[in-house]
PDB file of N, CA and C in Angstrom:
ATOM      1  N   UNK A   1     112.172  77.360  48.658  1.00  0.00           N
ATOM      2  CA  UNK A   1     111.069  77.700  49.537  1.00  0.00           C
ATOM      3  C   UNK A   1     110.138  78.727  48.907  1.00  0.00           C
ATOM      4  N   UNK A   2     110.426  79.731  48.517  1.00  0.00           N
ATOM      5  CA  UNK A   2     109.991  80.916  47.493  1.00  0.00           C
ATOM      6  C   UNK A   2     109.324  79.936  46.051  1.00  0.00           C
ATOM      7  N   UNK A   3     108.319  79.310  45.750  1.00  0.00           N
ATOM      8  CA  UNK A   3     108.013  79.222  44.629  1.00  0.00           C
ATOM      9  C   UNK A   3     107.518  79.585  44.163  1.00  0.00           C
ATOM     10  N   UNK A   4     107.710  79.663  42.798  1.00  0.00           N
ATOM     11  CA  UNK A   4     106.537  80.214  41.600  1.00  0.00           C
ATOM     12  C   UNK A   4     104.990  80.330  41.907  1.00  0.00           C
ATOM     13  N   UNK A   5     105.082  78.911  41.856  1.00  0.00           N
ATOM     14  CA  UNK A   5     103.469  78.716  42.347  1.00  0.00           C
ATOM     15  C   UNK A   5     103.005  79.091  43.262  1.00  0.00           C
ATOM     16  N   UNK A   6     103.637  79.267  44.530  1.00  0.00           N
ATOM     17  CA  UNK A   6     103.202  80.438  45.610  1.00  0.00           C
ATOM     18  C   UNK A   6     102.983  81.575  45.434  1.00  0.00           C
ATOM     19  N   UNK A   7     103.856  82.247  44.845  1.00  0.00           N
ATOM     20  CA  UNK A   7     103.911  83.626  43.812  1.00  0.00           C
ATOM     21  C   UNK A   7     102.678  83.991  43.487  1.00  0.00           C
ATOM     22  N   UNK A   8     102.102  82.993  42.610  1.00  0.00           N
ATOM     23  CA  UNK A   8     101.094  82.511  41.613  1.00  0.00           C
ATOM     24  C   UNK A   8     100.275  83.087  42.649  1.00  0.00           C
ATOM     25  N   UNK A   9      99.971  81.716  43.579  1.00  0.00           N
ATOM     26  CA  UNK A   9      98.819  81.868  44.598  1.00  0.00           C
ATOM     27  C   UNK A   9      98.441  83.185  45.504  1.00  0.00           C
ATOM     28  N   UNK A  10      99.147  83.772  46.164  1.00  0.00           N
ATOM     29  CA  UNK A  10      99.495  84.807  46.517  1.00  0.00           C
ATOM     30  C   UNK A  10      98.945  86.292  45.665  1.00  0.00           C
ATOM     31  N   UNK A  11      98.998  86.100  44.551  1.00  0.00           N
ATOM     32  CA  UNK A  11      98.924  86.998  43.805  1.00  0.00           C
ATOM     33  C   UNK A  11      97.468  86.842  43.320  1.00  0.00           C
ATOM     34  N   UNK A  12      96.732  85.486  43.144  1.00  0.00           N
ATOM     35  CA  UNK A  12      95.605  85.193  43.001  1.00  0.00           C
ATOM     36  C   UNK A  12      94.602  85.754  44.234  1.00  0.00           C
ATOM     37  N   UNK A  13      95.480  85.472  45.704  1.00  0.00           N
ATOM     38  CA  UNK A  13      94.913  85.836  46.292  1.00  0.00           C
ATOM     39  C   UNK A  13      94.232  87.362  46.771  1.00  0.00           C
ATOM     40  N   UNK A  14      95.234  87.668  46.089  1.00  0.00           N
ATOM     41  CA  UNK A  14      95.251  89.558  46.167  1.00  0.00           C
ATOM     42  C   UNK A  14      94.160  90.033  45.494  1.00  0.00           C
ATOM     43  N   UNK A  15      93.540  89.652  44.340  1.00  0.00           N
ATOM     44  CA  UNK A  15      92.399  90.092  44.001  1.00  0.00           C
ATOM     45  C   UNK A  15      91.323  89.717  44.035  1.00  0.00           C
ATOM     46  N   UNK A  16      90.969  89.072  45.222  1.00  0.00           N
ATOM     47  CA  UNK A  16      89.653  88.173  45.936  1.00  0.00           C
ATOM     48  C   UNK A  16      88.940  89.068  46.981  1.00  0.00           C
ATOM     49  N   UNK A  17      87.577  89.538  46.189  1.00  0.00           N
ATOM     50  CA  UNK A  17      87.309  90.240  48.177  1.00  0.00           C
ATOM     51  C   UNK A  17      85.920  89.302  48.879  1.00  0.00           C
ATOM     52  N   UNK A  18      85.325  88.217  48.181  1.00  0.00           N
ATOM     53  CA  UNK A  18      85.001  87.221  48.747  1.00  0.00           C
ATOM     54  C   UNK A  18      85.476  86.094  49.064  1.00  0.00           C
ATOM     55  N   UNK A  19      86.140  85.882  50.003  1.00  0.00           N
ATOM     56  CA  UNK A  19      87.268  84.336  49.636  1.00  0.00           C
ATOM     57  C   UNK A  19      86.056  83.391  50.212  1.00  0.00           C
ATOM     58  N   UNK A  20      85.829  81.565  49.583  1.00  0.00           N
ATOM     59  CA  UNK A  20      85.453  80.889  50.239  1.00  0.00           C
ATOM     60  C   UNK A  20      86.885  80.128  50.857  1.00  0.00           C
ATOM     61  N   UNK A  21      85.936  78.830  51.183  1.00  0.00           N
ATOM     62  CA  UNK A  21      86.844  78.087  52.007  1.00  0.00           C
ATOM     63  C   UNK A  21      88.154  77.615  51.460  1.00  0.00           C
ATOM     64  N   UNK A  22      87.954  77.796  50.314  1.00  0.00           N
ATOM     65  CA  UNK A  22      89.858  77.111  50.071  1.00  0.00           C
ATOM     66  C   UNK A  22      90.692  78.437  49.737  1.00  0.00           C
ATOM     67  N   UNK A  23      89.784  79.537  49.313  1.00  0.00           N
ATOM     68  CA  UNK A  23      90.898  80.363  49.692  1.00  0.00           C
ATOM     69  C   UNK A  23      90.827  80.848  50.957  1.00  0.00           C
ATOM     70  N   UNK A  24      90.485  81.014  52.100  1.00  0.00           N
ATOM     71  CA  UNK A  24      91.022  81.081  53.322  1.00  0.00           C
ATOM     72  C   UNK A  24      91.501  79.955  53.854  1.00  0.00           C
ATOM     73  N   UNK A  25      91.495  78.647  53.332  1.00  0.00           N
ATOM     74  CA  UNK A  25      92.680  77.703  53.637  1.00  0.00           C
ATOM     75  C   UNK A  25      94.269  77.621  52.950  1.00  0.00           C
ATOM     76  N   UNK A  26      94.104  78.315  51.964  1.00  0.00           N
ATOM     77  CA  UNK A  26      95.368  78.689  51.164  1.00  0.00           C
ATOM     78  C   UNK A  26      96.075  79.781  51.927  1.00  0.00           C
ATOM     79  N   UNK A  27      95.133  80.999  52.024  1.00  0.00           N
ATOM     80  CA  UNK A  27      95.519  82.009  52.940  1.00  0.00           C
ATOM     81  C   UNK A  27      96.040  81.739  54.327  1.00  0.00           C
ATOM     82  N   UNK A  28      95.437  80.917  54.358  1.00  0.00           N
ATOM     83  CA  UNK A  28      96.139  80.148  56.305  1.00  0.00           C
ATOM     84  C   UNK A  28      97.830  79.315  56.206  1.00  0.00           C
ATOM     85  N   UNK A  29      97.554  78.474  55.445  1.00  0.00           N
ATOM     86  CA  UNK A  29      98.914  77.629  54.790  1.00  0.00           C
ATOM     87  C   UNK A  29      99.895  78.698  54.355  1.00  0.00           C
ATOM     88  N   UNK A  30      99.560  79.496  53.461  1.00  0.00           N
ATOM     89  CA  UNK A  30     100.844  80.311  52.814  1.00  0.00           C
ATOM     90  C   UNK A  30     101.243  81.353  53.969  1.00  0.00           C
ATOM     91  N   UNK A  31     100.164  82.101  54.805  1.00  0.00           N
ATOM     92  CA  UNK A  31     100.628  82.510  55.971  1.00  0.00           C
ATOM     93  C   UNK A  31     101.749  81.891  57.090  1.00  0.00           C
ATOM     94  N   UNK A  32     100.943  80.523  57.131  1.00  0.00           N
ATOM     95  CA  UNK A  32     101.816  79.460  58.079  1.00  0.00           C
ATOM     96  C   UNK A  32     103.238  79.421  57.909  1.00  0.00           C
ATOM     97  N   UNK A  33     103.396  78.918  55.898  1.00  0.00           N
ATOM     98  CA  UNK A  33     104.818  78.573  55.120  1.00  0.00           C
ATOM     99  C   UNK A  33     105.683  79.644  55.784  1.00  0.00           C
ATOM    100  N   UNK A  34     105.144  81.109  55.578  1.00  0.00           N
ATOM    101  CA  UNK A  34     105.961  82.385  55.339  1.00  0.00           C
ATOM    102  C   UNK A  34     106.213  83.378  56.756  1.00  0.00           C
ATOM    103  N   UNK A  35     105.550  83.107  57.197  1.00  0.00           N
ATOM    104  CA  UNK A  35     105.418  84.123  58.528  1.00  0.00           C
ATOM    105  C   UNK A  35     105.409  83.580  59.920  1.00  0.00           C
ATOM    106  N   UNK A  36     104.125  82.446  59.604  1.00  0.00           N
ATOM    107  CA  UNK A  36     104.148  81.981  61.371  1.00  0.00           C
ATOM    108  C   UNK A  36     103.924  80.496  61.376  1.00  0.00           C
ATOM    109  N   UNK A  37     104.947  79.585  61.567  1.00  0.00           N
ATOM    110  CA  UNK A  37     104.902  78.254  61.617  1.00  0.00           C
ATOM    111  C   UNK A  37     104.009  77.544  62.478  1.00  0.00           C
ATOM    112  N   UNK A  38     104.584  78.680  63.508  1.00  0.00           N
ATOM    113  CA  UNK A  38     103.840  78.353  64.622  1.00  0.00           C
ATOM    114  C   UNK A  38     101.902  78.270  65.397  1.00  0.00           C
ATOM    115  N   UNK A  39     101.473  79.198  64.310  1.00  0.00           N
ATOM    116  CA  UNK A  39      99.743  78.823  64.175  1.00  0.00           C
ATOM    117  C   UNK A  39      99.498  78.072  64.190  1.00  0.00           C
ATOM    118  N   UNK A  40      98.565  77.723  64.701  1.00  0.00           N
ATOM    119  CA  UNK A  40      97.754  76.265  65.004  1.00  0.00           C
ATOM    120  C   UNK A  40      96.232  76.231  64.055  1.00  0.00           C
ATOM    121  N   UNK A  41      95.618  77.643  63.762  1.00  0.00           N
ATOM    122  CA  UNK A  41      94.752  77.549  63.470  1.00  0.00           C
ATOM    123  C   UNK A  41      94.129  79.488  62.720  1.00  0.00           C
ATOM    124  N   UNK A  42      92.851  79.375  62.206  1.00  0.00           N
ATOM    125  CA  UNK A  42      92.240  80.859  61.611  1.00  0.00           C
ATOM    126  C   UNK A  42      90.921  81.128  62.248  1.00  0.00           C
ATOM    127  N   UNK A  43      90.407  81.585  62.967  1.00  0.00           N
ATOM    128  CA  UNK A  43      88.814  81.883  62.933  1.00  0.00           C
ATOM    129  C   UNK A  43      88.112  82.902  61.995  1.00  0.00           C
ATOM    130  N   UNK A  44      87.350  83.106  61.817  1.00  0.00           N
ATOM    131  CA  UNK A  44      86.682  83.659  60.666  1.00  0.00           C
ATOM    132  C   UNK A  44      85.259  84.465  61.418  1.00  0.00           C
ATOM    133  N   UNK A  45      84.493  85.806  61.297  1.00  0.00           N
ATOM    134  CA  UNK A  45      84.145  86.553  61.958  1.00  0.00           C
ATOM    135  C   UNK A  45      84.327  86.983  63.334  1.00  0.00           C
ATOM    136  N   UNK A  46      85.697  87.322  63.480  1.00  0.00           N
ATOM    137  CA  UNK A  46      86.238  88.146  64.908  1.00  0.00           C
ATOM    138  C   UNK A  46      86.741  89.156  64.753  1.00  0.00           C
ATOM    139  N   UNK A  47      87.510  89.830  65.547  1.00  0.00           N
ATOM    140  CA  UNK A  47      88.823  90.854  64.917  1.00  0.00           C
ATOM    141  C   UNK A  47      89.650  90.413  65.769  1.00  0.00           C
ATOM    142  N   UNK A  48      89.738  88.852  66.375  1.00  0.00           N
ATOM    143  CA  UNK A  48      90.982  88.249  67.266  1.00  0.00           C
ATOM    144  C   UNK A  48      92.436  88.193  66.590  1.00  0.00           C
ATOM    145  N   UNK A  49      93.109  87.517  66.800  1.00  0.00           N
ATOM    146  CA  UNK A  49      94.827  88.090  66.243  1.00  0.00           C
ATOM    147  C   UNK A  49      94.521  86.792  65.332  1.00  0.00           C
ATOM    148  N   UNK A  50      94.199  85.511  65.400  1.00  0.00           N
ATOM    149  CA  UNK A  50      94.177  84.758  64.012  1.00  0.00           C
ATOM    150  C   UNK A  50      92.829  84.735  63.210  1.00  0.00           C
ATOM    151  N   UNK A  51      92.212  86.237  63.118  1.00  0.00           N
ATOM    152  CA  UNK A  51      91.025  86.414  62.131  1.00  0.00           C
ATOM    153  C   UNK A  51      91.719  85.781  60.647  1.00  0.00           C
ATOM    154  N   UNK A  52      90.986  85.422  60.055  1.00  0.00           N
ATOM    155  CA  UNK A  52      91.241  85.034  58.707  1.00  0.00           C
ATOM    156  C   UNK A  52      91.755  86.385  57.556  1.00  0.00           C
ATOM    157  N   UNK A  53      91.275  87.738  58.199  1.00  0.00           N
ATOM    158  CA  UNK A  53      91.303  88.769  57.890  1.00  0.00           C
ATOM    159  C   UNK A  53      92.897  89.460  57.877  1.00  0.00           C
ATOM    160  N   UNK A  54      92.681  88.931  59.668  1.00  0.00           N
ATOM    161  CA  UNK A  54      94.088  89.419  59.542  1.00  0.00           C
ATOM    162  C   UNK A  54      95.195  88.857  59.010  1.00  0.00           C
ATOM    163  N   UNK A  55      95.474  87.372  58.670  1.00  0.00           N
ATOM    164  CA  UNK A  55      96.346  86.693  58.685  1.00  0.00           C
ATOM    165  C   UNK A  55      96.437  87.226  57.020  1.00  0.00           C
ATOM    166  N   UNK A  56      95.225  87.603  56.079  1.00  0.00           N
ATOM    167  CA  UNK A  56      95.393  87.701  54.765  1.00  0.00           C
ATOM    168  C   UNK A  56      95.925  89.451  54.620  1.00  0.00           C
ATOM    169  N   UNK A  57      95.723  90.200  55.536  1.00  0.00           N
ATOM    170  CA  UNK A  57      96.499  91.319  55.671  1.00  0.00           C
ATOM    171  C   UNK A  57      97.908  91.567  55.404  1.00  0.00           C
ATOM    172  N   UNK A  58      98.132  90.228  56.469  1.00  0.00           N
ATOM    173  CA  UNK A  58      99.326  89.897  57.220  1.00  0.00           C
ATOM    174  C   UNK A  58     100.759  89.567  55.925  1.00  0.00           C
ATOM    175  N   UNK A  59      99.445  88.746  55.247  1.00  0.00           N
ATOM    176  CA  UNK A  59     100.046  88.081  54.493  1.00  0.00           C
ATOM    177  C   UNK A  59     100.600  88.926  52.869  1.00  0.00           C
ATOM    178  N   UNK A  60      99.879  89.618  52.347  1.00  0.00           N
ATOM    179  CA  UNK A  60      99.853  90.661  51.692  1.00  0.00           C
ATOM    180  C   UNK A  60     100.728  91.693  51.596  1.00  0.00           C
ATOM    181  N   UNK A  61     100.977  92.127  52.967  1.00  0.00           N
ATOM    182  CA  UNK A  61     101.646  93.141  53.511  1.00  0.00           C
ATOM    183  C   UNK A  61     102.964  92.294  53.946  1.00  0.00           C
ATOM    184  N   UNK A  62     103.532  91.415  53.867  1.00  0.00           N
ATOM    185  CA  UNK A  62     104.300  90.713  53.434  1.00  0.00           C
ATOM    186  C   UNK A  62     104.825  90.494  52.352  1.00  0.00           C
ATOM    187  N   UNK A  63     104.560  90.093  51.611  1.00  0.00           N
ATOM    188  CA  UNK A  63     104.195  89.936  50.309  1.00  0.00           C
ATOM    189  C   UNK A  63     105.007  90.876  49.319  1.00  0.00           C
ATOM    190  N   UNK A  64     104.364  91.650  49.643  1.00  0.00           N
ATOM    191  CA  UNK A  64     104.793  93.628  49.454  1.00  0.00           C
ATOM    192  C   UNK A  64     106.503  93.466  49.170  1.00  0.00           C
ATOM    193  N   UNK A  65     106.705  93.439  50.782  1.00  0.00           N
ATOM    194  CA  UNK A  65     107.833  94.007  50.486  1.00  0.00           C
ATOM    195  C   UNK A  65     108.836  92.500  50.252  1.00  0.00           C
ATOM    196  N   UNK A  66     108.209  91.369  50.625  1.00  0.00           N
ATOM    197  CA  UNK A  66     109.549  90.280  49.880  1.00  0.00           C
ATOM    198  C   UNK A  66     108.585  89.694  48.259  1.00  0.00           C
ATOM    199  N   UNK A  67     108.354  89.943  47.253  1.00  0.00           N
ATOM    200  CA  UNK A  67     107.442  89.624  46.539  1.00  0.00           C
ATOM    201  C   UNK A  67     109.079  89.262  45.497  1.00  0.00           C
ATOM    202  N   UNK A  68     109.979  89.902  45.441  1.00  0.00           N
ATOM    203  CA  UNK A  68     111.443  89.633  44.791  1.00  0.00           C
ATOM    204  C   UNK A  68     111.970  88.653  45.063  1.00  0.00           C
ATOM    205  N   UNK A  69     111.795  87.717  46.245  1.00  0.00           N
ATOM    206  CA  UNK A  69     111.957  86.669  46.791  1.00  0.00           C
ATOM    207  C   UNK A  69     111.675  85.513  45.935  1.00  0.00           C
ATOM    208  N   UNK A  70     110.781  85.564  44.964  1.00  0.00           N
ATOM    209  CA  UNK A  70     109.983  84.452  44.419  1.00  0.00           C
ATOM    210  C   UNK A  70     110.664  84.701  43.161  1.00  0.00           C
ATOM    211  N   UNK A  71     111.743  85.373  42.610  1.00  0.00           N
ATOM    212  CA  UNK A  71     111.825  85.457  41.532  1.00  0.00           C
ATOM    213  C   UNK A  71     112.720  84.392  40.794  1.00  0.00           C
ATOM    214  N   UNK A  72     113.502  84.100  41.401  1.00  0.00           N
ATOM    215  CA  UNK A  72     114.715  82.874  40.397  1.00  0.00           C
ATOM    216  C   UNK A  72     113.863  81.172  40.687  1.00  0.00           C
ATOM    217  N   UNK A  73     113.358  81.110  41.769  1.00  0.00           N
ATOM    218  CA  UNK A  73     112.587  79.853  42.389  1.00  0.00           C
ATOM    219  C   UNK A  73     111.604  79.261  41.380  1.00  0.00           C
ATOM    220  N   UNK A  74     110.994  77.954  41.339  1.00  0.00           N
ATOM    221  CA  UNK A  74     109.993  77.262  40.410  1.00  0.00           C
ATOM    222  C   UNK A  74     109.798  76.418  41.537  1.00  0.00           C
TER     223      UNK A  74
END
């Protein structure tokens, strides 16, 4: 579940401070994979609970502290 290539992505994502649309669709998906299955969806200029903002916060700050997770996985 932990892959590399998520790793990858994730980490790509971290140094983006304009994301277009596929990285806030990546950001939505890898959020989804890791945290909340249960989302249905992202909006993008709000400060509602599935801002695109927050979910890449969310996701980050995640990230953080399981980022060791991804390590033996491909």
């Amino acid at each position: 579940m932990y892959t590399i290539k998520d790793r990858e992505e994730i980490t790509r994502l971290q140094g983006i401070d304009s994301p277009n649309q596929n990285d806030m669709n990546s950001t939505f998906e890898l959020y989804k994979k890791y945290i909340n299955p249960e989302i249905q969806g992202y909006n993008t200029g709000c400060s509602c609970g599935n801002s695109i903002t927050k979910l890449h916060q969310a996701l980050m700050g995640w990230f953080i502290l399981n980022e060791h997770l991804f390590v033996n996985e491909s």
